[in-house]
PDB file of N, CA and C in Angstrom:
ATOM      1  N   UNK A   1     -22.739 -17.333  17.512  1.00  0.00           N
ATOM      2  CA  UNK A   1     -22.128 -16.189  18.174  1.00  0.00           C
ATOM      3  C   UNK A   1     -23.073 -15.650  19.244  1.00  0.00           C
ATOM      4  N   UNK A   2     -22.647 -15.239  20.536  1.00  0.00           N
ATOM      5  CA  UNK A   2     -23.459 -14.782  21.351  1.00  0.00           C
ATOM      6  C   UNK A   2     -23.000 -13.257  21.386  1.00  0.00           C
ATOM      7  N   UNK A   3     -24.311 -12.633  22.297  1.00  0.00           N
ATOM      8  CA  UNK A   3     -24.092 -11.021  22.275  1.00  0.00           C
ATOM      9  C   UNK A   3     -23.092 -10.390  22.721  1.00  0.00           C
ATOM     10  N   UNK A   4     -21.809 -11.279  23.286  1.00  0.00           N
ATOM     11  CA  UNK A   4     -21.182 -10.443  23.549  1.00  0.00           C
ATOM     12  C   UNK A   4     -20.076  -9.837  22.554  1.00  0.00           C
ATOM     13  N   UNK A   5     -19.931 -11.212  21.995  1.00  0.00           N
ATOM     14  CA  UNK A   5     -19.198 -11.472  20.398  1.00  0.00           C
ATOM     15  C   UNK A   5     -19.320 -10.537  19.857  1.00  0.00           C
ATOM     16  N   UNK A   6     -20.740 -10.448  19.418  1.00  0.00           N
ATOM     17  CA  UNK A   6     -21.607  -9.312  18.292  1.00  0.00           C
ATOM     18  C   UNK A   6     -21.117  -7.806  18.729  1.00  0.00           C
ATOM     19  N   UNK A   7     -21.079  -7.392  20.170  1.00  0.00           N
ATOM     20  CA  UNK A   7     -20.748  -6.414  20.754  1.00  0.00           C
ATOM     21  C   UNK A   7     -20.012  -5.969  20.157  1.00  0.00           C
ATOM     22  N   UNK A   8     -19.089  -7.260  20.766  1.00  0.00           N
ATOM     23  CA  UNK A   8     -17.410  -6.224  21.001  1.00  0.00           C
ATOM     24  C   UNK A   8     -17.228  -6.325  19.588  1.00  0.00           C
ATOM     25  N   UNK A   9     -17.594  -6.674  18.130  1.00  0.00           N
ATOM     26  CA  UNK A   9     -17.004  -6.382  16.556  1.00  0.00           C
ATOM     27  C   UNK A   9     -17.817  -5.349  16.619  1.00  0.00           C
ATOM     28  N   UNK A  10     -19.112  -5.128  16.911  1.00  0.00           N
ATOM     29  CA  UNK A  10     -19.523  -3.411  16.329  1.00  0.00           C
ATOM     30  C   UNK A  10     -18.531  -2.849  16.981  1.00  0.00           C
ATOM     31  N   UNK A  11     -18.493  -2.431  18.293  1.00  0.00           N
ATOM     32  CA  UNK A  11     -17.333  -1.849  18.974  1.00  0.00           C
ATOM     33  C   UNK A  11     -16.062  -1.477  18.065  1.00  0.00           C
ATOM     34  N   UNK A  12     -15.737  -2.715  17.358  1.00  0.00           N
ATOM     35  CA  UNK A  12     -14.265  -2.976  16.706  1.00  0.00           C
ATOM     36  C   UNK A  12     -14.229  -2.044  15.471  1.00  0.00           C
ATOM     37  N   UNK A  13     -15.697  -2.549  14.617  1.00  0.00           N
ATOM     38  CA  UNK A  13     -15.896  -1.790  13.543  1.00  0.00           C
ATOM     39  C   UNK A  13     -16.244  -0.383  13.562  1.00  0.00           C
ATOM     40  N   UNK A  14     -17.062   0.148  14.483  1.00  0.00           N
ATOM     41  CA  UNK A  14     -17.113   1.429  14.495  1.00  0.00           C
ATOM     42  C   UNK A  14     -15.859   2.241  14.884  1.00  0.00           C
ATOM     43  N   UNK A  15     -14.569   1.663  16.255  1.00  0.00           N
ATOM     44  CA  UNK A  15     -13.660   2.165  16.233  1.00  0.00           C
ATOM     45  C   UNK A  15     -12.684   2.132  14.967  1.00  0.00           C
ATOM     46  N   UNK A  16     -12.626   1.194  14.451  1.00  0.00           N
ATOM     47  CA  UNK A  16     -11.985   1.519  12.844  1.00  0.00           C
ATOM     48  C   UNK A  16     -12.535   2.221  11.636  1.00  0.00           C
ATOM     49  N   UNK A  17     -13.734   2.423  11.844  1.00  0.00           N
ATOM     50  CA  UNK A  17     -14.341   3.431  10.951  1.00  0.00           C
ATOM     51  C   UNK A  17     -14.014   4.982  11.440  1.00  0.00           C
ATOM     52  N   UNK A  18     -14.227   4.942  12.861  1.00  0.00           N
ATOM     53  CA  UNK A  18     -13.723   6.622  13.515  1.00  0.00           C
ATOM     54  C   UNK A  18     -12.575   6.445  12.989  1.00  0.00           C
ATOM     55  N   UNK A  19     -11.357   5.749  13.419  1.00  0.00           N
ATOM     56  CA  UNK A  19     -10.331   6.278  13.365  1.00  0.00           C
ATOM     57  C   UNK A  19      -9.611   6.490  11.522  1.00  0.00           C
ATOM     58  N   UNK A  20     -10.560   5.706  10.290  1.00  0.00           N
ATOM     59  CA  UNK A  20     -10.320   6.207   9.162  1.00  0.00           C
ATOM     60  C   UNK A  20     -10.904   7.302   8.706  1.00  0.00           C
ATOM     61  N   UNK A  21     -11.954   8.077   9.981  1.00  0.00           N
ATOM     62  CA  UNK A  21     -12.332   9.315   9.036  1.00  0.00           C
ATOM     63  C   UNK A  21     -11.335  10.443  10.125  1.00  0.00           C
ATOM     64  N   UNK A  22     -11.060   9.892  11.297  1.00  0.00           N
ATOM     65  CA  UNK A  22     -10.238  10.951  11.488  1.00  0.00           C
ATOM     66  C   UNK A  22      -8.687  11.195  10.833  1.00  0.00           C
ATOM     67  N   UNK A  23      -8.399   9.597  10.360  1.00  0.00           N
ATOM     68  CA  UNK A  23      -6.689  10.119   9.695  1.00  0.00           C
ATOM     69  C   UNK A  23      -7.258  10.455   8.308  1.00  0.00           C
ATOM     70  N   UNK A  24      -8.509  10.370   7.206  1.00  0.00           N
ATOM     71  CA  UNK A  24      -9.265  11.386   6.416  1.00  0.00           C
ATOM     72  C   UNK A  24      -8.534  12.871   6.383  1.00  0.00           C
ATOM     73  N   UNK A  25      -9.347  13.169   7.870  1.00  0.00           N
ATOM     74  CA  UNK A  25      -9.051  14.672   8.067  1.00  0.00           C
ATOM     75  C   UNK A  25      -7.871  15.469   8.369  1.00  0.00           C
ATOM     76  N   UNK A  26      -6.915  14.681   8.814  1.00  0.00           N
ATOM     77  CA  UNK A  26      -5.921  15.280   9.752  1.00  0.00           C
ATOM     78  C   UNK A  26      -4.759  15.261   8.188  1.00  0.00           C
ATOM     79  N   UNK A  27      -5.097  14.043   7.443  1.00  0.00           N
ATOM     80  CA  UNK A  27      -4.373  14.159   6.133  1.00  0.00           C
ATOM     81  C   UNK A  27      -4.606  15.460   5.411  1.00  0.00           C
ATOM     82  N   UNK A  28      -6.154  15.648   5.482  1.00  0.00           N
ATOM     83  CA  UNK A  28      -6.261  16.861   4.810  1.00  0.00           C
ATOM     84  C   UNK A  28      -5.606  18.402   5.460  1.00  0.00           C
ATOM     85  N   UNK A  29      -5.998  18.409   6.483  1.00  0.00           N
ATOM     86  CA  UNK A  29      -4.957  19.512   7.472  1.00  0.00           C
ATOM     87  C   UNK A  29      -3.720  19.589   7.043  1.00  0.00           C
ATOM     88  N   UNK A  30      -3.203  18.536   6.795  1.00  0.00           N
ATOM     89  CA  UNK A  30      -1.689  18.692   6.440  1.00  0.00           C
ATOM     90  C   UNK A  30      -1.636  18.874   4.902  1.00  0.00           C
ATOM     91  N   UNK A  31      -1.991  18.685   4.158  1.00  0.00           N
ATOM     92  CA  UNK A  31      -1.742  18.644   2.788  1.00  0.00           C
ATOM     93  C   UNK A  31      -2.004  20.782   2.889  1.00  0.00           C
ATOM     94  N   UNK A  32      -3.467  21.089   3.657  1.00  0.00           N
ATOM     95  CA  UNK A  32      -3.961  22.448   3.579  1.00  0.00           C
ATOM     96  C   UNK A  32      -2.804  23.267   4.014  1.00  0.00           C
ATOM     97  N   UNK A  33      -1.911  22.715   5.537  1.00  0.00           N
ATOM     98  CA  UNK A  33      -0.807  23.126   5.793  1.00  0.00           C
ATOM     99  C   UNK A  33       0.315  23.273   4.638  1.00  0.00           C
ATOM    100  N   UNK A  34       0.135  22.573   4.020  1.00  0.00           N
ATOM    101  CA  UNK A  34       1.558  22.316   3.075  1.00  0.00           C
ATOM    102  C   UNK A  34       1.166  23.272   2.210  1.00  0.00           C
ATOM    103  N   UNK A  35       0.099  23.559   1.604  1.00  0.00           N
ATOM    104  CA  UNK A  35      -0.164  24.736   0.497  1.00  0.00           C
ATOM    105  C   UNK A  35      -0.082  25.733   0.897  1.00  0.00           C
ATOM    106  N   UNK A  36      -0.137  26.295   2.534  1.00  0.00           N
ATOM    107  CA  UNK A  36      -0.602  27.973   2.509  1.00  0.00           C
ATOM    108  C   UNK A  36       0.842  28.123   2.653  1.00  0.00           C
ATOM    109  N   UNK A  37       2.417  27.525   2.668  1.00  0.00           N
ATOM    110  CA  UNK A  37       3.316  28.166   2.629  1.00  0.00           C
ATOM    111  C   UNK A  37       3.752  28.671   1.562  1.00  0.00           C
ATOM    112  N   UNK A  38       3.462  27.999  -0.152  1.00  0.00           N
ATOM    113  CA  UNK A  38       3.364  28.395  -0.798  1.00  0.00           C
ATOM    114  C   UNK A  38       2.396  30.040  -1.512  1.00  0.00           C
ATOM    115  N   UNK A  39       1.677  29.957  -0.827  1.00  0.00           N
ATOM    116  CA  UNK A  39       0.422  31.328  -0.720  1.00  0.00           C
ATOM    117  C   UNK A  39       1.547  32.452   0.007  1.00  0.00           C
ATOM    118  N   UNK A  40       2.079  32.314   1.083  1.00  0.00           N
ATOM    119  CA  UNK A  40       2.604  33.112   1.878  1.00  0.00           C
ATOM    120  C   UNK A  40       3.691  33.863   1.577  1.00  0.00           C
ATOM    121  N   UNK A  41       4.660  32.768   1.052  1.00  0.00           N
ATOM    122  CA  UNK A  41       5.644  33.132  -0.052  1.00  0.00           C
ATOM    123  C   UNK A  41       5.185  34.272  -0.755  1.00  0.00           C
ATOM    124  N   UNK A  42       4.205  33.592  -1.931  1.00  0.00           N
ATOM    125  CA  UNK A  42       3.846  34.381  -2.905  1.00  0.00           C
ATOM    126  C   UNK A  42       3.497  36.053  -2.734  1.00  0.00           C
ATOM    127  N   UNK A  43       2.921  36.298  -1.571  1.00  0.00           N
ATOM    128  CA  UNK A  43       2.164  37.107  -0.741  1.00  0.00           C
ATOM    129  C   UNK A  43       3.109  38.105  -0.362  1.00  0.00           C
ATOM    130  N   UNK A  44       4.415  37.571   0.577  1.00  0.00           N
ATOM    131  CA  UNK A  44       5.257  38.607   1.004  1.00  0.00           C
ATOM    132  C   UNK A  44       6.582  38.904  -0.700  1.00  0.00           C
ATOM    133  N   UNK A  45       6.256  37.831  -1.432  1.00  0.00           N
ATOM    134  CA  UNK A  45       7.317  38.700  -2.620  1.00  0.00           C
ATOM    135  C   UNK A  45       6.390  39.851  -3.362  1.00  0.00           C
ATOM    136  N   UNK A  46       4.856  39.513  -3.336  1.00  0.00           N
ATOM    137  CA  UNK A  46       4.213  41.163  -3.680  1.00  0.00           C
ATOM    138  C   UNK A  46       4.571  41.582  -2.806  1.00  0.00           C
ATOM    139  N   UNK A  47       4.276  42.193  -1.953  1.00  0.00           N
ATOM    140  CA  UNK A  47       4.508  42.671  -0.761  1.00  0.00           C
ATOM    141  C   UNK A  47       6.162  43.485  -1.188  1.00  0.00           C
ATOM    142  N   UNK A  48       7.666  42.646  -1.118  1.00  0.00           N
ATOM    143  CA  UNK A  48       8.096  43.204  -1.563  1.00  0.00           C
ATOM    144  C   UNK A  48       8.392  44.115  -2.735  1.00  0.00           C
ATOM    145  N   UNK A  49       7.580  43.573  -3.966  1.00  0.00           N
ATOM    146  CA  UNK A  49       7.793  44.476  -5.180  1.00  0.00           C
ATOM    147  C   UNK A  49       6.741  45.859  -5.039  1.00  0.00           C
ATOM    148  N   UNK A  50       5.755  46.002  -4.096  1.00  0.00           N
ATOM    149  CA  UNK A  50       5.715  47.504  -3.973  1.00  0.00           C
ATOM    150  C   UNK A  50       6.235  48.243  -2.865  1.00  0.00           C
ATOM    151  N   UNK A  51       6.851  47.930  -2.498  1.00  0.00           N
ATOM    152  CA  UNK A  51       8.220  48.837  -1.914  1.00  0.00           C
ATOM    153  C   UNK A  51       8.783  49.347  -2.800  1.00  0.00           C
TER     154      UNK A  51
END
């Protein structure tokens, strides 16, 4: 294999390593999204019972 070979797979491998820690995170965003509607809910029915 010559250097350019070698290159372009780090290249390859590091872009597939970024892009599994960014869909990581963006999964987690959404899952965090998906819970605070439940919180919010909860939040405005106190909310209504001291009225």
């Amino acid at each position: 294999m010559n250097s350019v070979t070698l290159m372009t797979l780090g290249i390859f491998v590091f872009s597939l390593a970024v892009f599994y820690v960014f869909a990581r995170f963006t999964a987690k965003l959404i899952r965090q999204h998906r819970d605070i509607y439940g919180l919010l809910y909860a939040l405005e029915e106190e909310e209504k019972k001291r009225r």
